[in-house]
Protein backbone atom coordinates (compact mmCIF):
# COMPACT_ATOMS: atom_id res chain seq x y z
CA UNK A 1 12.93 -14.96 -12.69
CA UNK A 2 10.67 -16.73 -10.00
CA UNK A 3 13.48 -16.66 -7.46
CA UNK A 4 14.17 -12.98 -8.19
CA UNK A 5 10.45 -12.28 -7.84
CA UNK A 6 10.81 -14.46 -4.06
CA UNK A 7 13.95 -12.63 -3.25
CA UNK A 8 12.32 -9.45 -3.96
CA UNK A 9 9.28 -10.47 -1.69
CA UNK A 10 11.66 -11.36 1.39
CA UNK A 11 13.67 -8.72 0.95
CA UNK A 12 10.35 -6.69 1.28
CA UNK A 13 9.10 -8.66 4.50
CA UNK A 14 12.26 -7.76 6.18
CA UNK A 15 11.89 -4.15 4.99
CA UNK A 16 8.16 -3.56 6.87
CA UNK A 17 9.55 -5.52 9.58
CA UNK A 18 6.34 -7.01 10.20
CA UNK A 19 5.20 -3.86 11.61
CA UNK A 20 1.42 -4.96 11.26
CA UNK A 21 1.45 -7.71 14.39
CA UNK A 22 3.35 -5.38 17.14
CA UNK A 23 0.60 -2.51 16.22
CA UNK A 24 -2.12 -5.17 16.98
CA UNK A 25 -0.86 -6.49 19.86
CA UNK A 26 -0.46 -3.72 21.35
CA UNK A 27 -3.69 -2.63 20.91
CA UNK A 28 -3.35 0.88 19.73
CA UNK A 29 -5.12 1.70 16.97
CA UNK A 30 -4.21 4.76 15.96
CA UNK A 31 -4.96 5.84 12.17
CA UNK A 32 -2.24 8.56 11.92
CA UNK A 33 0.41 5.60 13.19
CA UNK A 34 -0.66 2.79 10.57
CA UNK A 35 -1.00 5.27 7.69
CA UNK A 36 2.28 6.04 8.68
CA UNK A 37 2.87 2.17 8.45
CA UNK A 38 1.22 1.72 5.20
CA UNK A 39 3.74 5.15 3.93
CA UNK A 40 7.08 3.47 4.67
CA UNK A 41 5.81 0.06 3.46
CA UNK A 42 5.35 1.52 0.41
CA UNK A 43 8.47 4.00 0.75
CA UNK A 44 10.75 0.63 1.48
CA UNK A 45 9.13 -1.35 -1.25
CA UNK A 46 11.35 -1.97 -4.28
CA UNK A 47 10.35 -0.15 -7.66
CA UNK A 48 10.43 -3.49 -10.03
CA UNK A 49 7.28 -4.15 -8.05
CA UNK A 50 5.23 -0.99 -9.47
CA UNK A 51 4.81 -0.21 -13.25
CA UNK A 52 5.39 2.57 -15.15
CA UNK A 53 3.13 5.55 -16.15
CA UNK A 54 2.88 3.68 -19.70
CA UNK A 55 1.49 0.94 -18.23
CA UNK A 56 5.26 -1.23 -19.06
CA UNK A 57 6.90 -2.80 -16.27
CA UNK A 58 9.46 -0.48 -15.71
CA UNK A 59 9.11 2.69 -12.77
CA UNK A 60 11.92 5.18 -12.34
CA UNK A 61 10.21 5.63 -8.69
CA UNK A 62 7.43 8.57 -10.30
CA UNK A 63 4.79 6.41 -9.03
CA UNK A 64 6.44 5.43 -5.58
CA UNK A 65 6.55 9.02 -4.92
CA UNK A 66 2.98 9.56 -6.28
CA UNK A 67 1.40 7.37 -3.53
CA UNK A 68 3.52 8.25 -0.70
CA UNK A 69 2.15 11.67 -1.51
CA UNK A 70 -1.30 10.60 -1.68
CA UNK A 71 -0.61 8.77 1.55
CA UNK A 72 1.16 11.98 3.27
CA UNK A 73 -2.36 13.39 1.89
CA UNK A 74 -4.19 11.46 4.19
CA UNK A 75 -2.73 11.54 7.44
CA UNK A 76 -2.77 15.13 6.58
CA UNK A 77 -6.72 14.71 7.11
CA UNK A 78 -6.60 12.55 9.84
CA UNK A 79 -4.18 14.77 11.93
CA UNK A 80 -6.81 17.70 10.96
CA UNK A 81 -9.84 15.63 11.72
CA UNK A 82 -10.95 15.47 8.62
CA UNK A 83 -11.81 11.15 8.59
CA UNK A 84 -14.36 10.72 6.24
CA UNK A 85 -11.96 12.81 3.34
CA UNK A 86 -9.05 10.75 4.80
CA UNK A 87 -11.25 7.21 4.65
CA UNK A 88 -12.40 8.57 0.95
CA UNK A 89 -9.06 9.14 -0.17
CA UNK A 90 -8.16 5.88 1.23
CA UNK A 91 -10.85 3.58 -0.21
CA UNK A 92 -11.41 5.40 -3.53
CA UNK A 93 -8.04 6.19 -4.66
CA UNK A 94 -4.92 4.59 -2.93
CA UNK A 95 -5.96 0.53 -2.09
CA UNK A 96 -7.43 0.14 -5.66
CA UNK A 97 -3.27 1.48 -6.67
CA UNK A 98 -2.20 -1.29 -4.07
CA UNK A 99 -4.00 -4.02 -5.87
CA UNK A 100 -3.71 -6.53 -8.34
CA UNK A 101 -6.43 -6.10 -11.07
CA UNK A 102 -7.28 -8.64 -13.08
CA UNK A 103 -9.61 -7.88 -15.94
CA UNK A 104 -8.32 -5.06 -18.64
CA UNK A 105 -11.83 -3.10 -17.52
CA UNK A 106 -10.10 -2.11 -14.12
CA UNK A 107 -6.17 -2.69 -15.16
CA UNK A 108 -5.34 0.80 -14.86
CA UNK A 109 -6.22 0.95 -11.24
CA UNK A 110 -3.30 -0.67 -10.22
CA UNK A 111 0.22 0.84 -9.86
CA UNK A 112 1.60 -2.78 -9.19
CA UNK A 113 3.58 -4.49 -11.91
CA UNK A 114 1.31 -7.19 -13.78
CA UNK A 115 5.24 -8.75 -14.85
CA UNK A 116 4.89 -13.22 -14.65
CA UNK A 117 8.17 -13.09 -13.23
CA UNK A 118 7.22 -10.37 -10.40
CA UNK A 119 3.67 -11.86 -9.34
CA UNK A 120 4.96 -13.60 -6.23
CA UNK A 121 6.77 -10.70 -5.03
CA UNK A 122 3.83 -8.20 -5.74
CA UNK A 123 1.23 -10.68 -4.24
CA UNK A 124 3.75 -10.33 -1.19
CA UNK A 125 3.34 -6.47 -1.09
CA UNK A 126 -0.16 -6.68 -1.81
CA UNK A 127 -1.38 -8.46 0.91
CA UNK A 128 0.70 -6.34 3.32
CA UNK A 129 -0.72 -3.01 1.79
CA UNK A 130 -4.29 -4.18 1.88
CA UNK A 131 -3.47 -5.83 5.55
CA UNK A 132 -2.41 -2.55 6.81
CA UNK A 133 -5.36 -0.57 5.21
CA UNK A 134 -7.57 -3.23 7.01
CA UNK A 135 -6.30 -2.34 10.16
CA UNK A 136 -6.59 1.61 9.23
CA UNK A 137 -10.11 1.07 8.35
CA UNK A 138 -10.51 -1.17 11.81
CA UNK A 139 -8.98 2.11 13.69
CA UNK A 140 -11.57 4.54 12.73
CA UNK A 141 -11.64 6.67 15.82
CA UNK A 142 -15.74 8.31 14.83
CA UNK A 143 -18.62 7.00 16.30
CA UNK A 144 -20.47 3.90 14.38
CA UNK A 145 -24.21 5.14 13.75
């Protein structure tokens, strides 16, 4: 199972296409582009590596979907102008989905499969997630006070 759960994470690498270092070499730090980043990361990621609604290891894609929506959601604010909704939505409700939680208080947070077998693999698409939403957060285009 542990060389399923590695195949699974460099199958996943290859997916994203290590999108994150050409965006910040080039410098351009747009939010709409790396949201867009962060959507097909999570688009191309495979479903063993989210669980399902009843909190079992097993997705039939319902909560893929569900976060590409609330992703589509937020460059929806950002193309509108709308950052501090599109920041909200981005701290409050999609990176705590995109993370590994590890007492039963904030379990239910994440969307990513707590399966042994899978934790490689998911610590894999973690890290990417939360790298991209780094650089989202690093791309804020308002004014700092």
């Amino acid at each position: 199972m542990r060389l399923k759960s590695l195949v699974l994470a460099a199958l996943f690498l290859t997916s994203i296409g290590f999108s994150v270092i050409p965006t910040m070499a080039q410098n351009q730090m747009d939010p709409v582009e790396l949201t867009l980043e962060l959507k097909n990361a999570v688009d191309s990621a495979p479903q063993e590596l989210f669980r399902g609604w009843d909190g079992e290891n097993k997705d039939d894609g319902r909560l893929m979907n569900a976060l590409v929506e609330k992703i589509d959601n937020v460059i929806m604010m950002f193309e509108k102008g709308n950052y501090q909704g599109g920041y909200a939505k981005l701290d409050k409700d999609i990176s705590p989905k995109l993370n590994i939680c590890t007492t039963t208080r904030v379990v239910a947070r994440s969307w990513l499969s707590n399966d042994p077998a899978m934790r490689d693999a998911v610590e894999v698409f973690r890290d990417a997630c939360q790298g991209l939403i780094a650089e989202i957060k690093l791309a804020d285009p308002r004014p700092t006070p």
